[in-house]
Protein backbone atom coordinates (compact mmCIF):
# COMPACT_ATOMS: atom_id res chain seq x y z
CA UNK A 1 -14.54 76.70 -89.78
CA UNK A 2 -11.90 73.80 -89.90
CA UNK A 3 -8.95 75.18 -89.24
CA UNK A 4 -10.98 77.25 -86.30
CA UNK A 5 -12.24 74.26 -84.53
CA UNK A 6 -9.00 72.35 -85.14
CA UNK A 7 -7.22 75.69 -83.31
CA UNK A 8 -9.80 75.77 -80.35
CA UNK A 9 -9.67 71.85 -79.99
CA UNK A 10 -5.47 71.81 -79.82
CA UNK A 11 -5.84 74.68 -77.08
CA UNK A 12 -8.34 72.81 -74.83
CA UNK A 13 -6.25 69.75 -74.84
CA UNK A 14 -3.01 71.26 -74.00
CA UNK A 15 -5.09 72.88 -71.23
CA UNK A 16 -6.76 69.96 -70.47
CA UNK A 17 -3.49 68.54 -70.11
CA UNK A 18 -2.33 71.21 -67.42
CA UNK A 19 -5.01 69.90 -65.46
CA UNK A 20 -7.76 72.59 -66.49
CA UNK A 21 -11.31 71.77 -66.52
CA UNK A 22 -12.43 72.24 -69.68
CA UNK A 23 -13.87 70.49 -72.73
CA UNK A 24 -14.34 70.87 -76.65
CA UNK A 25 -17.97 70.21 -77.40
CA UNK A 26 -17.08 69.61 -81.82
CA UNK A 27 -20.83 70.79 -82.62
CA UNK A 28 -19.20 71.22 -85.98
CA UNK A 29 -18.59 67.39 -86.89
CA UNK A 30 -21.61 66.41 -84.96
CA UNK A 31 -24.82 68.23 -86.69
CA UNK A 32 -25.56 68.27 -90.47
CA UNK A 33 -28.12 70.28 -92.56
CA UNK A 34 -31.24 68.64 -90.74
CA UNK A 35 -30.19 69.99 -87.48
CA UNK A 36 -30.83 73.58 -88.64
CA UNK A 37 -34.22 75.08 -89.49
CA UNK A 38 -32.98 77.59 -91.85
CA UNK A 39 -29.22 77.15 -92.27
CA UNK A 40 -28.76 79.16 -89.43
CA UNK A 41 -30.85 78.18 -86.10
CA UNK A 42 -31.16 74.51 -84.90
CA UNK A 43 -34.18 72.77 -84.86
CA UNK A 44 -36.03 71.76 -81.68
CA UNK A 45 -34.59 68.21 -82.62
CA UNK A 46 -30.78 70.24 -82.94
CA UNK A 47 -30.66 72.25 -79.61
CA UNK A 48 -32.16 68.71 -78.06
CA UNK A 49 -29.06 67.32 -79.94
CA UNK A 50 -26.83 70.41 -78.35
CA UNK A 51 -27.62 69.90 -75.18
CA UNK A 52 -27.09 66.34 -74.53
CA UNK A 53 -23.66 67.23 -75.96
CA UNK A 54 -22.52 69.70 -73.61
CA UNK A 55 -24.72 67.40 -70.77
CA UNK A 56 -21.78 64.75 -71.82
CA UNK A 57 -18.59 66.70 -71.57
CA UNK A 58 -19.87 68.42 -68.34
CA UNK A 59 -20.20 64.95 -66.88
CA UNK A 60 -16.87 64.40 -68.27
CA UNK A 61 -15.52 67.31 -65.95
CA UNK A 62 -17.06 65.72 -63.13
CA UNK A 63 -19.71 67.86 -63.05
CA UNK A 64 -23.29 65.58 -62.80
């Protein structure tokens, strides 16, 4: 899952960097075990969690 999201992270900034609009939302480094009701599925608490993340790097895009 590491190497994954390192991969998707290093293509979004070099198209970032060609002047795409697009953004890597890390939901790996951001939720931990109490985010999840059943190892699987977030929590009420998690998708809240989820969604103010992607809410952030929209805004980052310019997008409000």
């Amino acid at each position: 899952c590491i190497t994954y999201n390192t991969a998707v992270a290093q293509l979004v900034q070099a198209r970032a960097a060609a002047g795409q609009k697009i953004a890597f939302v890390d939901i790996f480094s951001n939720f931990g075990p109490s985010d999840y009701s059943d190892g699987l599925h977030l929590t009420p608490a998690g998708y809240a969690k989820l969604a103010d993340l992607i809410y952030t790097a929209l805004r980052g895009l310019g997008y409000n």
